[in-house]
PDB file of N, CA and C in Angstrom:
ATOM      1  N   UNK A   1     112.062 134.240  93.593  1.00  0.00           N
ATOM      2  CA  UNK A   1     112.169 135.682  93.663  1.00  0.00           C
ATOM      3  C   UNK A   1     111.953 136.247  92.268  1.00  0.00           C
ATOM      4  N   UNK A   2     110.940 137.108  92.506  1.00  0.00           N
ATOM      5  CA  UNK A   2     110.655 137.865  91.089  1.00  0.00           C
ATOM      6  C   UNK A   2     111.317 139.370  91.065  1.00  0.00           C
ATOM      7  N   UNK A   3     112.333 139.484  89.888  1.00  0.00           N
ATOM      8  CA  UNK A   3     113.339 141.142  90.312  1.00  0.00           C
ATOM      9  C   UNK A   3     112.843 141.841  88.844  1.00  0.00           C
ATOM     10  N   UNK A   4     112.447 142.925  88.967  1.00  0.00           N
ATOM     11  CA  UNK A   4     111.932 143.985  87.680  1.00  0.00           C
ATOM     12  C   UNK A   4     112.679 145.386  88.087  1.00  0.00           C
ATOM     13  N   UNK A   5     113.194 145.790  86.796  1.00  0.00           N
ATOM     14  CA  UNK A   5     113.273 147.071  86.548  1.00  0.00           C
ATOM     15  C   UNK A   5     112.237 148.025  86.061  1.00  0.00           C
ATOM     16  N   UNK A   6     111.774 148.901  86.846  1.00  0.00           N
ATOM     17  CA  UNK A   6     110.947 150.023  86.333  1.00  0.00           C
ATOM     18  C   UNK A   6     111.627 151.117  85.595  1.00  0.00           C
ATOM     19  N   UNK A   7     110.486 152.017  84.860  1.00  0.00           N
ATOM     20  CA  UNK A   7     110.651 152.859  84.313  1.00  0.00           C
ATOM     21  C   UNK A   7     111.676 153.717  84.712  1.00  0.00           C
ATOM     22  N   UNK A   8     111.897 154.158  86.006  1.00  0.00           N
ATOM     23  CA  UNK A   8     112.807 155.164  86.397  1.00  0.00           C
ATOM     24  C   UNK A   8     114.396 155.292  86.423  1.00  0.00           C
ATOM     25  N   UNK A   9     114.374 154.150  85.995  1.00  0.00           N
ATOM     26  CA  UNK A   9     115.564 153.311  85.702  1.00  0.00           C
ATOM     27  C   UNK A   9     116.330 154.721  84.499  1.00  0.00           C
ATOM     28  N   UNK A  10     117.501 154.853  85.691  1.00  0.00           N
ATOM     29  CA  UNK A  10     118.271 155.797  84.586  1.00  0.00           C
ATOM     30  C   UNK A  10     119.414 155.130  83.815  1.00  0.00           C
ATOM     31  N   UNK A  11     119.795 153.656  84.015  1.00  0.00           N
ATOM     32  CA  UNK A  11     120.691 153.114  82.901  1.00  0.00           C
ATOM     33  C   UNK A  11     122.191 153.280  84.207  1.00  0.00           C
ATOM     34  N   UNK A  12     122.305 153.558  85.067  1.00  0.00           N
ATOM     35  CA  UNK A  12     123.789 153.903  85.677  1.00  0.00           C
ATOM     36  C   UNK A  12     124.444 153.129  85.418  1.00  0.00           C
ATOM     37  N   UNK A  13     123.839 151.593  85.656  1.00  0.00           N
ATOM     38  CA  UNK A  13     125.046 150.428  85.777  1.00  0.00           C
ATOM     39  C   UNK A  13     125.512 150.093  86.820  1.00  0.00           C
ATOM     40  N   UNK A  14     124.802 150.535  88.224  1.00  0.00           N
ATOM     41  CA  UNK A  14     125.348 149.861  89.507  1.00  0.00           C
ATOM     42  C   UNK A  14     124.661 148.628  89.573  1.00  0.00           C
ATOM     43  N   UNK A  15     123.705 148.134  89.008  1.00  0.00           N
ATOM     44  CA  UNK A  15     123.290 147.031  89.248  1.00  0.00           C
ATOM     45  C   UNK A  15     124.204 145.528  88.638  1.00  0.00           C
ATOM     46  N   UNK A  16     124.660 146.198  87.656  1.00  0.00           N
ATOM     47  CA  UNK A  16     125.105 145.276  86.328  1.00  0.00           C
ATOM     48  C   UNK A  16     126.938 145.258  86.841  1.00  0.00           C
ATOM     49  N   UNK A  17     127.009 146.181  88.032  1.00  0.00           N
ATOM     50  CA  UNK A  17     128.459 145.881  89.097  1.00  0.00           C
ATOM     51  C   UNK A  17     128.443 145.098  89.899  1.00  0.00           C
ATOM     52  N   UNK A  18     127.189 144.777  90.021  1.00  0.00           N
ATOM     53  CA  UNK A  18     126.767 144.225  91.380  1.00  0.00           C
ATOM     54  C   UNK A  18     127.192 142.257  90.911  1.00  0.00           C
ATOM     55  N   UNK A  19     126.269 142.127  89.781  1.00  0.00           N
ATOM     56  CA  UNK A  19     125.958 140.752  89.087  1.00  0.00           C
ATOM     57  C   UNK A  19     125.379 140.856  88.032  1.00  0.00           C
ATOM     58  N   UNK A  20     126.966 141.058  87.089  1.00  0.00           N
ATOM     59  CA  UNK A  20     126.263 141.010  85.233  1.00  0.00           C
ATOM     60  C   UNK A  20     125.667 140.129  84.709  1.00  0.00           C
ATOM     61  N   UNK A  21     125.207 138.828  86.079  1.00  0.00           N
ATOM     62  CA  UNK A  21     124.932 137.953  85.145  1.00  0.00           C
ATOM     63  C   UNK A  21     123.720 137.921  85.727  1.00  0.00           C
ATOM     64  N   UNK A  22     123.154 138.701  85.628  1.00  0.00           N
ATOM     65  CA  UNK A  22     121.622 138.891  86.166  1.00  0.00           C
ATOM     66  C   UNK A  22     121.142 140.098  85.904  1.00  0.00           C
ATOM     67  N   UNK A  23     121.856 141.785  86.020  1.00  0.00           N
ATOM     68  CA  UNK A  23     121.318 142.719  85.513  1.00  0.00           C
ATOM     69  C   UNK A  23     122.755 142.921  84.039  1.00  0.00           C
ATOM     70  N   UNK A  24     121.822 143.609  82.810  1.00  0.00           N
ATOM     71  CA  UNK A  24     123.140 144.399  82.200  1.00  0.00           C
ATOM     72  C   UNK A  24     122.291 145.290  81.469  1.00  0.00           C
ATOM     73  N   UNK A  25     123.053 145.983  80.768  1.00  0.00           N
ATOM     74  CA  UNK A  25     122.355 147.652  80.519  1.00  0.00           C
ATOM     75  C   UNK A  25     122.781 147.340  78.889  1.00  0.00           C
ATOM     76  N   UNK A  26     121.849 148.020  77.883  1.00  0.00           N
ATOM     77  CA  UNK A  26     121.899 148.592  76.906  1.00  0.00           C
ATOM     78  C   UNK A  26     121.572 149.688  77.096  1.00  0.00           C
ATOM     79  N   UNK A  27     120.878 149.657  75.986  1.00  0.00           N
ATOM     80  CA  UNK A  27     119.935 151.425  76.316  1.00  0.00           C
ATOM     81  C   UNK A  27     118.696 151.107  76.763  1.00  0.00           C
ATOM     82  N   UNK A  28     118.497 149.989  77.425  1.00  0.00           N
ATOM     83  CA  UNK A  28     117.735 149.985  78.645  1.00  0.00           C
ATOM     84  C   UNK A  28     118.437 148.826  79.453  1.00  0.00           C
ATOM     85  N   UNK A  29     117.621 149.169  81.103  1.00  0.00           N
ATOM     86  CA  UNK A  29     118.408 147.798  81.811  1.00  0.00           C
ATOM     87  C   UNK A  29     117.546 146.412  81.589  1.00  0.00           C
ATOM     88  N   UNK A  30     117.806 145.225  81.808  1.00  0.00           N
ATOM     89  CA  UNK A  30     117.306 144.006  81.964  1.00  0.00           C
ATOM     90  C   UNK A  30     117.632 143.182  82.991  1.00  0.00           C
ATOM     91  N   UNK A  31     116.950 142.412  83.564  1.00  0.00           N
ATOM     92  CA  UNK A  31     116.952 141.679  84.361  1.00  0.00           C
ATOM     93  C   UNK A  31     116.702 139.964  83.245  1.00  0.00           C
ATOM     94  N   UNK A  32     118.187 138.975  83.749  1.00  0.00           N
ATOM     95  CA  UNK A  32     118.108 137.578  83.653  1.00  0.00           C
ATOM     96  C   UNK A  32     117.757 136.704  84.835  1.00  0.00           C
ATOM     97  N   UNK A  33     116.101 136.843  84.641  1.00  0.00           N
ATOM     98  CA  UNK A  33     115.106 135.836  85.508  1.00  0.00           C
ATOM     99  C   UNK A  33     116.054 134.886  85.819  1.00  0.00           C
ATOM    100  N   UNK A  34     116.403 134.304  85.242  1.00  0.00           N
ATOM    101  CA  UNK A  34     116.436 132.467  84.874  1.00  0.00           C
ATOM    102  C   UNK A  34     118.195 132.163  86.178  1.00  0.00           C
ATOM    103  N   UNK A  35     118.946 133.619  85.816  1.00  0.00           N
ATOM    104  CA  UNK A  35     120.142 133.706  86.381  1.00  0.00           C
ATOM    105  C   UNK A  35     120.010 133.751  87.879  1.00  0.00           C
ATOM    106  N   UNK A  36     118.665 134.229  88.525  1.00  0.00           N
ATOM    107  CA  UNK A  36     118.722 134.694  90.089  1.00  0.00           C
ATOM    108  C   UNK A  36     118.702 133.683  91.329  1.00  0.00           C
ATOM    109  N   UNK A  37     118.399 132.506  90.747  1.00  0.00           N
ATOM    110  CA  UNK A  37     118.596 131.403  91.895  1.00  0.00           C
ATOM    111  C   UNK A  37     120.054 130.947  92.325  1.00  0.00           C
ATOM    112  N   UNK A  38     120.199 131.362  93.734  1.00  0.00           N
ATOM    113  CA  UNK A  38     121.594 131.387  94.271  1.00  0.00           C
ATOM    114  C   UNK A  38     122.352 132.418  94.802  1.00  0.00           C
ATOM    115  N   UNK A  39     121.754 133.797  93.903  1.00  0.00           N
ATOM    116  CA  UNK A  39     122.144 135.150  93.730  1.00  0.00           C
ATOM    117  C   UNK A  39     121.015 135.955  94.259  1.00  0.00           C
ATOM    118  N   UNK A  40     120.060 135.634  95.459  1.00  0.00           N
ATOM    119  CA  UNK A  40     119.545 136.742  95.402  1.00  0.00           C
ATOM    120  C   UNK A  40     119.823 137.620  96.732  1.00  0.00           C
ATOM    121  N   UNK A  41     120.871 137.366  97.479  1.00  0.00           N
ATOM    122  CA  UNK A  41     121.514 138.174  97.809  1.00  0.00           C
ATOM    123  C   UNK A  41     122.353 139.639  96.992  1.00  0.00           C
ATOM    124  N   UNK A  42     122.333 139.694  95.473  1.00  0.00           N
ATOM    125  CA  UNK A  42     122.845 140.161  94.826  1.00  0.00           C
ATOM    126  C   UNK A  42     121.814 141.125  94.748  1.00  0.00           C
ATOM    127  N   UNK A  43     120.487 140.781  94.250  1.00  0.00           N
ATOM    128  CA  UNK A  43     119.815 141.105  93.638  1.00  0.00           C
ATOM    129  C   UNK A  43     119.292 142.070  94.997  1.00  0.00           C
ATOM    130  N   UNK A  44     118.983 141.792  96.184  1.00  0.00           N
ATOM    131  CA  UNK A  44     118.685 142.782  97.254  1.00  0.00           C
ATOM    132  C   UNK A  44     119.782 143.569  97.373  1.00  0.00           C
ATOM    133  N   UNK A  45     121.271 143.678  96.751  1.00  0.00           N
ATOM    134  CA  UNK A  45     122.028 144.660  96.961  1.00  0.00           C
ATOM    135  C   UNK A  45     122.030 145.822  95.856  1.00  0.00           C
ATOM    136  N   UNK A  46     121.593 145.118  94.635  1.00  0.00           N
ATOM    137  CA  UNK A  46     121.743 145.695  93.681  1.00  0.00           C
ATOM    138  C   UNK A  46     120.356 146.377  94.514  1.00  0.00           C
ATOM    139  N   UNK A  47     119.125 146.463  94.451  1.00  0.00           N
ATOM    140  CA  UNK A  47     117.737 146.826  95.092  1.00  0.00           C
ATOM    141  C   UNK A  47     118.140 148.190  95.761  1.00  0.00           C
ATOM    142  N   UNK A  48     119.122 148.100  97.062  1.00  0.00           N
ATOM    143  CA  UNK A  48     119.752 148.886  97.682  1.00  0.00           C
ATOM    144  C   UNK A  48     120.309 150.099  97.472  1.00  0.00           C
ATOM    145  N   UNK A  49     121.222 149.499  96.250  1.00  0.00           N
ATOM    146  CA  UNK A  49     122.683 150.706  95.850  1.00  0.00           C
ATOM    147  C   UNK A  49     121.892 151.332  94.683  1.00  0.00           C
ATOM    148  N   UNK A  50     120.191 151.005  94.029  1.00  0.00           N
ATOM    149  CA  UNK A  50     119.772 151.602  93.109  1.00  0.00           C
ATOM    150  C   UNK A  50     119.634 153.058  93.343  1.00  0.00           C
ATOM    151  N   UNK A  51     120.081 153.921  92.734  1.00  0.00           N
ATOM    152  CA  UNK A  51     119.958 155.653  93.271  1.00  0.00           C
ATOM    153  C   UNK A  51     119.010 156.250  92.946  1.00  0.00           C
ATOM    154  N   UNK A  52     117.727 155.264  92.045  1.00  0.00           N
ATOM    155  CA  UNK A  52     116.697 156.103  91.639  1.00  0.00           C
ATOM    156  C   UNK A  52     115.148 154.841  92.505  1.00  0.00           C
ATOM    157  N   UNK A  53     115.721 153.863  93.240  1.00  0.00           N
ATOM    158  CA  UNK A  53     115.136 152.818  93.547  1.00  0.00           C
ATOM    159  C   UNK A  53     114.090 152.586  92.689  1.00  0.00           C
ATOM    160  N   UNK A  54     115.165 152.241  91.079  1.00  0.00           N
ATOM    161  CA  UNK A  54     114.366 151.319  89.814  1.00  0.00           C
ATOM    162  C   UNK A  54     113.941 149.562  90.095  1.00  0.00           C
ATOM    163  N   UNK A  55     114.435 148.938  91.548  1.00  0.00           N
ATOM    164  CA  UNK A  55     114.332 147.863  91.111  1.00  0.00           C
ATOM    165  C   UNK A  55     113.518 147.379  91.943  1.00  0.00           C
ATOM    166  N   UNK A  56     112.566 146.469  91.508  1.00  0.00           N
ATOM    167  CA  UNK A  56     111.246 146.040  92.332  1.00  0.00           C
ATOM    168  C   UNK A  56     111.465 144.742  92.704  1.00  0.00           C
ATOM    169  N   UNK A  57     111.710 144.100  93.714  1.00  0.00           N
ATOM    170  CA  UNK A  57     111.496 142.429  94.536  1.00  0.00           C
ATOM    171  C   UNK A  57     110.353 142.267  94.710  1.00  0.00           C
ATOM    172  N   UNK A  58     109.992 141.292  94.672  1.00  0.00           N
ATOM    173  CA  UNK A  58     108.353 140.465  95.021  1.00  0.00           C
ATOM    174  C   UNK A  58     109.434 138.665  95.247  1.00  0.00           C
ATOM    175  N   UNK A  59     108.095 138.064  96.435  1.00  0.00           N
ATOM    176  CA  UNK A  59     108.594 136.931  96.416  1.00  0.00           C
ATOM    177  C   UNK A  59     109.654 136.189  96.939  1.00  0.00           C
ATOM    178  N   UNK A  60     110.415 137.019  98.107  1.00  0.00           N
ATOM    179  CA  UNK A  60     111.293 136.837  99.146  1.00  0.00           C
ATOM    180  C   UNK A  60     110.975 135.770  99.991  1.00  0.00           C
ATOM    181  N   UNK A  61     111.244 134.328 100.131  1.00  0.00           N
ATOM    182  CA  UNK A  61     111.153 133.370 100.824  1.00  0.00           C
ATOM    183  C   UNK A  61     112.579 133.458 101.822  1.00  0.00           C
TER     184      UNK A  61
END
């Protein structure tokens, strides 16, 4: 599973509630690739609860 934050990304921090150990925010958000195997149930919730739908999935097996 490939998870990206886009531009529209306003920084809220619901993602980084979801699973800090995969999204966390500075003054921009990031996504830890390497963290999402196991978790990507997380990562489609975080996808979900995004309020500006910043976060892009590709690669759903």
């Amino acid at each position: 599973m490939l998870v990206c934050i886009t531009d529209e990304c306003v920084c809220c921090g619901a993602c980084e509630a979801i699973n800090s150990e995969i999204f966390s925010i500075d003054s921009i958000a990031r996504v830890n690739q390497n963290m999402i195997k196991g978790y990507e149930q997380d990562c489609i919730d975080a996808a979900l609860i995004c309020p500006v739908n910043a976060i892009w999935i590709d690669e759903i097996f």
